[in-house]
C-alpha atoms as a PDB file:
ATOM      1  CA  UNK A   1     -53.519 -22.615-146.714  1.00  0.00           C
ATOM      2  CA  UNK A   2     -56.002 -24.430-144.986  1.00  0.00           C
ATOM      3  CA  UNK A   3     -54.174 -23.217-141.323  1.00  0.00           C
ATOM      4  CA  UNK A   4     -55.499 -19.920-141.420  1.00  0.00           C
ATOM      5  CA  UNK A   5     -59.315 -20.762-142.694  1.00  0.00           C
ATOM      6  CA  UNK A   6     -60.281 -21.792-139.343  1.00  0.00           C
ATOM      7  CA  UNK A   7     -59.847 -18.100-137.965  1.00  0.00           C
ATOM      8  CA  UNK A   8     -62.326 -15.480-138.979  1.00  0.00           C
ATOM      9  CA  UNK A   9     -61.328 -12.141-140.799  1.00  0.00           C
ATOM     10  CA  UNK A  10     -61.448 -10.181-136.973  1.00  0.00           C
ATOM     11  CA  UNK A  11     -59.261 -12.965-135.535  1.00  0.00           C
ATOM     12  CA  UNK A  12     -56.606 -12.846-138.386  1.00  0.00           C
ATOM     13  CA  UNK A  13     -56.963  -8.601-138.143  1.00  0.00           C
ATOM     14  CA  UNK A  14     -56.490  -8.823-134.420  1.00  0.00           C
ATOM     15  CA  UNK A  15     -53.415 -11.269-135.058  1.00  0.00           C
ATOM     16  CA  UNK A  16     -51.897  -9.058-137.518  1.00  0.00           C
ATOM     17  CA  UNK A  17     -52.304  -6.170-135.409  1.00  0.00           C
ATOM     18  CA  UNK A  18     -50.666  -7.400-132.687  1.00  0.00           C
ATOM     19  CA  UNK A  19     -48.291  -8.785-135.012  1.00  0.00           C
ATOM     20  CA  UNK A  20     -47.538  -4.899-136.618  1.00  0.00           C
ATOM     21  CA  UNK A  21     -47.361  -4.028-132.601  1.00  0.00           C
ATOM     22  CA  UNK A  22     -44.819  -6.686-131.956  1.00  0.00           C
ATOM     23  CA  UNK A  23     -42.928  -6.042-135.134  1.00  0.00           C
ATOM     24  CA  UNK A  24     -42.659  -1.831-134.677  1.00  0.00           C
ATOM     25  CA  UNK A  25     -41.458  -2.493-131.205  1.00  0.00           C
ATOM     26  CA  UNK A  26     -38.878  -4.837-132.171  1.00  0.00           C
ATOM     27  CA  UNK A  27     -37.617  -2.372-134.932  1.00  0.00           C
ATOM     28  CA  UNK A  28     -37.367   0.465-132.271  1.00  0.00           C
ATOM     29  CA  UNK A  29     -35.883  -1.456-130.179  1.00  0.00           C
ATOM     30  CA  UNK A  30     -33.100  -2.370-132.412  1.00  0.00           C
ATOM     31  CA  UNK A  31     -33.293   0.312-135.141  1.00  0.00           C
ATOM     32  CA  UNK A  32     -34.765   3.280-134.544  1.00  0.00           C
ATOM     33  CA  UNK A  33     -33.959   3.534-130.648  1.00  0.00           C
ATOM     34  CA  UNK A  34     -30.114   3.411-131.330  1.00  0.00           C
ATOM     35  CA  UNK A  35     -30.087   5.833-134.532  1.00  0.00           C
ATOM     36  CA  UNK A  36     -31.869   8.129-132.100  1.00  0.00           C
ATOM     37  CA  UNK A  37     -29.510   7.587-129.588  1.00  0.00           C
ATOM     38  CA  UNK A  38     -26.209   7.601-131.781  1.00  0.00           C
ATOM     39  CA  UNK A  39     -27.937  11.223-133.410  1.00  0.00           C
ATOM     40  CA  UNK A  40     -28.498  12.701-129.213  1.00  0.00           C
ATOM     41  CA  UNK A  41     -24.462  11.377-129.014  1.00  0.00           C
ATOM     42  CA  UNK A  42     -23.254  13.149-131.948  1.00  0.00           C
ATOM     43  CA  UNK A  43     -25.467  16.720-130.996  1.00  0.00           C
ATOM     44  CA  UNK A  44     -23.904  16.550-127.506  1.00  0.00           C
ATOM     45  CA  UNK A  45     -20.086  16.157-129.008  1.00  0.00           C
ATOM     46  CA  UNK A  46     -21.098  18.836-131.700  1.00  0.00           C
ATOM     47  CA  UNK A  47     -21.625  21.192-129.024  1.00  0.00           C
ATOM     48  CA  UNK A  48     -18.251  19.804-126.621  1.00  0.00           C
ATOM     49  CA  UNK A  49     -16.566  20.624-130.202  1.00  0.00           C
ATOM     50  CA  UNK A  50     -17.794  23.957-130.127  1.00  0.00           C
ATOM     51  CA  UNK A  51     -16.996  24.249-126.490  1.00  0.00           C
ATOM     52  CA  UNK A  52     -13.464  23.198-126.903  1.00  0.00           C
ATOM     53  CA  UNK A  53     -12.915  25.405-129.795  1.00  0.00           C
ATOM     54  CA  UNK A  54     -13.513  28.431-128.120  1.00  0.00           C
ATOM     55  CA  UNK A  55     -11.468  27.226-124.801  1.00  0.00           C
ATOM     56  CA  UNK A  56      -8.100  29.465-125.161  1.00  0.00           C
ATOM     57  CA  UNK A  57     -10.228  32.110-125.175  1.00  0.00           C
ATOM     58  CA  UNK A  58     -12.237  31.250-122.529  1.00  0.00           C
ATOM     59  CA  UNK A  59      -9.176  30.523-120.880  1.00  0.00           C
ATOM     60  CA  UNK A  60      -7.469  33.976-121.225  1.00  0.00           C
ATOM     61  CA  UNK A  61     -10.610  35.259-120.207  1.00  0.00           C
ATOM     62  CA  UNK A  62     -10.220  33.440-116.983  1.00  0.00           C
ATOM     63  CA  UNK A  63      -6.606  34.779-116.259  1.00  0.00           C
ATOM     64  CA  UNK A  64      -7.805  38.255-116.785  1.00  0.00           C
ATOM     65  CA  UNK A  65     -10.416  38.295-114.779  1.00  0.00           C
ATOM     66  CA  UNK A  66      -8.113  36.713-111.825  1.00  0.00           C
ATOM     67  CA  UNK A  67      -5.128  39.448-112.791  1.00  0.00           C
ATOM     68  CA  UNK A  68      -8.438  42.067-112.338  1.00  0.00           C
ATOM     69  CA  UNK A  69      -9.243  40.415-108.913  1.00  0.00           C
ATOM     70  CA  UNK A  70      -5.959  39.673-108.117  1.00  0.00           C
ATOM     71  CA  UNK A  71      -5.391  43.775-108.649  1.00  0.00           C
ATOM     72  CA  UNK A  72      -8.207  44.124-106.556  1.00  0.00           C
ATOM     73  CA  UNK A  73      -8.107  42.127-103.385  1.00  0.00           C
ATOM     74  CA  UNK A  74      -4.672  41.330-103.424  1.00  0.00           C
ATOM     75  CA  UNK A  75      -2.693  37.856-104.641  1.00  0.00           C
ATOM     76  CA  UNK A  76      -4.550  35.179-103.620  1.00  0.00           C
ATOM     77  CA  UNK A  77      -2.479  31.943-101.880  1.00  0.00           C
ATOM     78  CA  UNK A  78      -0.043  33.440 -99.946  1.00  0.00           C
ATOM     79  CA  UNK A  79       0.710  32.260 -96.105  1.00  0.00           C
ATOM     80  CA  UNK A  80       0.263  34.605 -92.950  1.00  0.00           C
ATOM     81  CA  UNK A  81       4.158  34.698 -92.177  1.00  0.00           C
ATOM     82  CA  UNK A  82       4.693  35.795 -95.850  1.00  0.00           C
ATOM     83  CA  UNK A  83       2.205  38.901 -96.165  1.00  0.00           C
ATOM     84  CA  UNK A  84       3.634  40.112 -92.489  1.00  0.00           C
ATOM     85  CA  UNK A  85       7.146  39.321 -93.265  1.00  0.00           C
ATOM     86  CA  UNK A  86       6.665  41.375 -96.988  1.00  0.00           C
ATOM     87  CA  UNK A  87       4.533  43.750 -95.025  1.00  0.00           C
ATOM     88  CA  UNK A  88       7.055  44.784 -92.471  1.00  0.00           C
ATOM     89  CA  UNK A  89      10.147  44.845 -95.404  1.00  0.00           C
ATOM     90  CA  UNK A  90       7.424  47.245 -97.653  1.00  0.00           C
ATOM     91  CA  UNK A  91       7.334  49.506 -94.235  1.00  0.00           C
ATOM     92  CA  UNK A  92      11.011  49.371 -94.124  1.00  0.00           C
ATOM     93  CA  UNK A  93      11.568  50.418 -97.503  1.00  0.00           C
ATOM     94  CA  UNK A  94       8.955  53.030 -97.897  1.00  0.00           C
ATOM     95  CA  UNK A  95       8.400  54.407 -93.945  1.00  0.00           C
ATOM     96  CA  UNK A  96       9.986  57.687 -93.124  1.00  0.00           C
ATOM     97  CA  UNK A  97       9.014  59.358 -89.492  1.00  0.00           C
ATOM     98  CA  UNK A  98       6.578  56.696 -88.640  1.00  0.00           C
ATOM     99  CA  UNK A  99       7.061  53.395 -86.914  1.00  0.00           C
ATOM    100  CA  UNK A 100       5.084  49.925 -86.037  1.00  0.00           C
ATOM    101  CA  UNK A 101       3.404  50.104 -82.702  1.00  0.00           C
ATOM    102  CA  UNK A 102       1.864  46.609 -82.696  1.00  0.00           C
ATOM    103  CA  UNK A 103       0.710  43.794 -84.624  1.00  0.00           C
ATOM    104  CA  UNK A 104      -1.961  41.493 -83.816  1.00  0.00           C
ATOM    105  CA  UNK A 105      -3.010  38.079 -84.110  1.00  0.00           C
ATOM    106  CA  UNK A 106      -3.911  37.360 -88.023  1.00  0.00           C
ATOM    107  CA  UNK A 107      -8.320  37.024 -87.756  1.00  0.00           C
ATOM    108  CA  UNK A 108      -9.046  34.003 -90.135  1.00  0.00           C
ATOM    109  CA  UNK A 109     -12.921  33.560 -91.735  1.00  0.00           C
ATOM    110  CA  UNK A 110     -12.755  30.019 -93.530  1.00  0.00           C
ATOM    111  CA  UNK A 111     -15.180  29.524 -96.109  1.00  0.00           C
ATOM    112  CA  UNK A 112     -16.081  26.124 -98.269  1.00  0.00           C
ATOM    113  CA  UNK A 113     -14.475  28.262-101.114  1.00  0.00           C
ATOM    114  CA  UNK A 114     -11.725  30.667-100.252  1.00  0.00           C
ATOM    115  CA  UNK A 115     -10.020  31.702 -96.648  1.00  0.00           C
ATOM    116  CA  UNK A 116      -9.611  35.191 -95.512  1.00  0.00           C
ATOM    117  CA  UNK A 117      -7.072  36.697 -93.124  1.00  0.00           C
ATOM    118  CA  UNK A 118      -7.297  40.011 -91.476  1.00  0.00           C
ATOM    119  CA  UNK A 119      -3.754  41.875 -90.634  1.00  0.00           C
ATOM    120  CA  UNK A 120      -4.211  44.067 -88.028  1.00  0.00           C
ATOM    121  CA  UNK A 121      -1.357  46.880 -87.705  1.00  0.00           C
ATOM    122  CA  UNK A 122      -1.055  50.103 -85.651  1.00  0.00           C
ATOM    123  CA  UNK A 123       1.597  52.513 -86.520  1.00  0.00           C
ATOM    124  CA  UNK A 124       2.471  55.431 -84.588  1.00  0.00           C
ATOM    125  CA  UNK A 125       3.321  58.998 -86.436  1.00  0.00           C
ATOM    126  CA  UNK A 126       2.564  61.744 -88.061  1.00  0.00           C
ATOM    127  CA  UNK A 127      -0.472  62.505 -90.121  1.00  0.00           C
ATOM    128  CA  UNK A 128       1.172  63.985 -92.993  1.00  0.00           C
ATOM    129  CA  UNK A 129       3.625  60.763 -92.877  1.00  0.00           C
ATOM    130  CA  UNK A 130       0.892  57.508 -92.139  1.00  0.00           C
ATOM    131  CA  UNK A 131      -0.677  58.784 -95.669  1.00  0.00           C
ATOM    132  CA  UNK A 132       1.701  58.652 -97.992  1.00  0.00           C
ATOM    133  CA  UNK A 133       2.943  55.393 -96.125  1.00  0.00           C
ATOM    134  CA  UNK A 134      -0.875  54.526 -96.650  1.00  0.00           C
ATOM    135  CA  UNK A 135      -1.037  55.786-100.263  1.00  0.00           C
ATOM    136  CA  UNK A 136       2.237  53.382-101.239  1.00  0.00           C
ATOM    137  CA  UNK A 137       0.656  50.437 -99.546  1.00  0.00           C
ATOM    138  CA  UNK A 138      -2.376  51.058-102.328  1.00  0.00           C
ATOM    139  CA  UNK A 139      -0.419  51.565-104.664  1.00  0.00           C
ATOM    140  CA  UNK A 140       2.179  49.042-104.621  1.00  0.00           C
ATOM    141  CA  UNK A 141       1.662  46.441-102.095  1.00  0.00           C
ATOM    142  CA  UNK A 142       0.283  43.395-104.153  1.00  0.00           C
ATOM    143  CA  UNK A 143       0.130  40.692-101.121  1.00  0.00           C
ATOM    144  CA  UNK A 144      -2.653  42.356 -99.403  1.00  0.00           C
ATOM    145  CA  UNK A 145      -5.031  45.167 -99.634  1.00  0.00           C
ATOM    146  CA  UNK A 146      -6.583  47.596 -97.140  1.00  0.00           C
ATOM    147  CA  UNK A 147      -9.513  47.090 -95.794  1.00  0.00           C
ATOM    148  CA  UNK A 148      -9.721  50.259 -93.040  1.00  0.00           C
ATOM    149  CA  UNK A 149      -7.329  52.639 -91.813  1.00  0.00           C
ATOM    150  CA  UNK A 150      -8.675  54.232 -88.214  1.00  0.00           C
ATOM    151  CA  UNK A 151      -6.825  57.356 -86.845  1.00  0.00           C
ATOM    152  CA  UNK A 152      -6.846  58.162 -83.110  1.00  0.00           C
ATOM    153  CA  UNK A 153      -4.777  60.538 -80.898  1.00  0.00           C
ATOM    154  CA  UNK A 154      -4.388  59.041 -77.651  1.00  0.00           C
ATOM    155  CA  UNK A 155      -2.055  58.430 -75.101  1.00  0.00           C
ATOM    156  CA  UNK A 156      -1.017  54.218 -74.650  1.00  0.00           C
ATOM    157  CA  UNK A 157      -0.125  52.863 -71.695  1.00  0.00           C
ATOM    158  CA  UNK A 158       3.470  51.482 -73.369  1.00  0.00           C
ATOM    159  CA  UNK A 159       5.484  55.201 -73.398  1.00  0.00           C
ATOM    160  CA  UNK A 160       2.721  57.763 -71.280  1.00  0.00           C
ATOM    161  CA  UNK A 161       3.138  60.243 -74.296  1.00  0.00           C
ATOM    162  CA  UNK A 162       0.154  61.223 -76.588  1.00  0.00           C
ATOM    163  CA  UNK A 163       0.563  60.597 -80.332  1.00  0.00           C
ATOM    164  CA  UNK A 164      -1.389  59.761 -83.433  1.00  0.00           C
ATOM    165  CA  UNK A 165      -1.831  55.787 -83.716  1.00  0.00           C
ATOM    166  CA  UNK A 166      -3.230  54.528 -86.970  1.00  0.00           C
ATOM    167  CA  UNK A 167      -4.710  51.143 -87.169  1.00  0.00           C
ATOM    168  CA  UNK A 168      -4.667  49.323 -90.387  1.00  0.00           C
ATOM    169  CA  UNK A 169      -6.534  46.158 -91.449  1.00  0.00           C
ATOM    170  CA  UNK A 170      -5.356  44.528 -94.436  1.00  0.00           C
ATOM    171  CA  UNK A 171      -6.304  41.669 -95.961  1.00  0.00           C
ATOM    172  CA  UNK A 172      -5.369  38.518 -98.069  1.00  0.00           C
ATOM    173  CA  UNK A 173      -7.421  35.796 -99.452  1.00  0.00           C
ATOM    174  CA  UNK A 174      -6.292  31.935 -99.711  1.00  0.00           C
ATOM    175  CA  UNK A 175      -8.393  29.731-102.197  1.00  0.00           C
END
């Protein structure tokens, strides 16, 4: 034991200090930082547990609230030619005394998250007639939904004759 008599008592304290220093970071470093780690690991797939758990219903919570929008604005995803095409077969079937004057060029807004186009329809009738066509089209149209009906009595250019014209806009929505 003679190595350590040629140190003094604060030269052998500041060894062993260091020593402690050297010796707690070691046992972080390979104990106590991985425990730590492992117990961060195991709250984090605790909680993905929980989160998977409740995913059906998070799920059918989802679909309902895209039935409720879908109600709403319309069915989302459907192409120009197919809204016009069910459009004009919907004013077939349901249409008495009024007829299509003109349709326009489809207006498109594209956004980084969705896509709207804007049908724009004039129909030429009667009053009594272009709102219970309109009413329908609420009601039971599900490609597209109204965004503004205008009425105006005016005479076109087309026939010379004066007559009600209604414009519609409708609209759809693509994601």
């Amino acid at each position: 034991m003679t190595f350590f008599d040629k140190y003094t008592y604060k030269q052998k304290n500041y060894a062993l200090l260091v020593l402690g220093v050297l010796l707690a970071a070691v046992a972080y470093k390979r104990g106590f930082g991985p425990t730590l780690e492992i117990k961060n690991y195991r709250t984090e797939l605790e909680q993905k547990l929980v989160l998977a758990a409740s995913a059906d219903d998070q799920i059918k919570t989802k679909q309902i609230e895209i039935a409720q929008l879908n109600r709403l604005l319309g069915e989302e995803g459907n192409t120009i030619e197919k809204v016009q095409q069910e459009f004009l077969n919907f004013f077939a079937a349901n249409a008495k005394g009024i007829s299509v004057h003109e349709i326009n060029e489809v207006l498109h807004f594209q956004h980084p998250d969705f896509a709207i186009n804007t049908h724009r329809v004039v129909l030429r009738g009667n009053y009594n007639n272009t709102v219970r066509f309109l009413y329908e089209v609420e009601k039971r149209f599900k490609l597209a939904k109204i965004l503004n009906v205008s009425f105006e009595f005016t005479k076109k250019e087309a026939d010379g004759e004066k007559g009600l014209f209604t414009t519609i806009l409708i609209q759809n929505y693509l994601r």
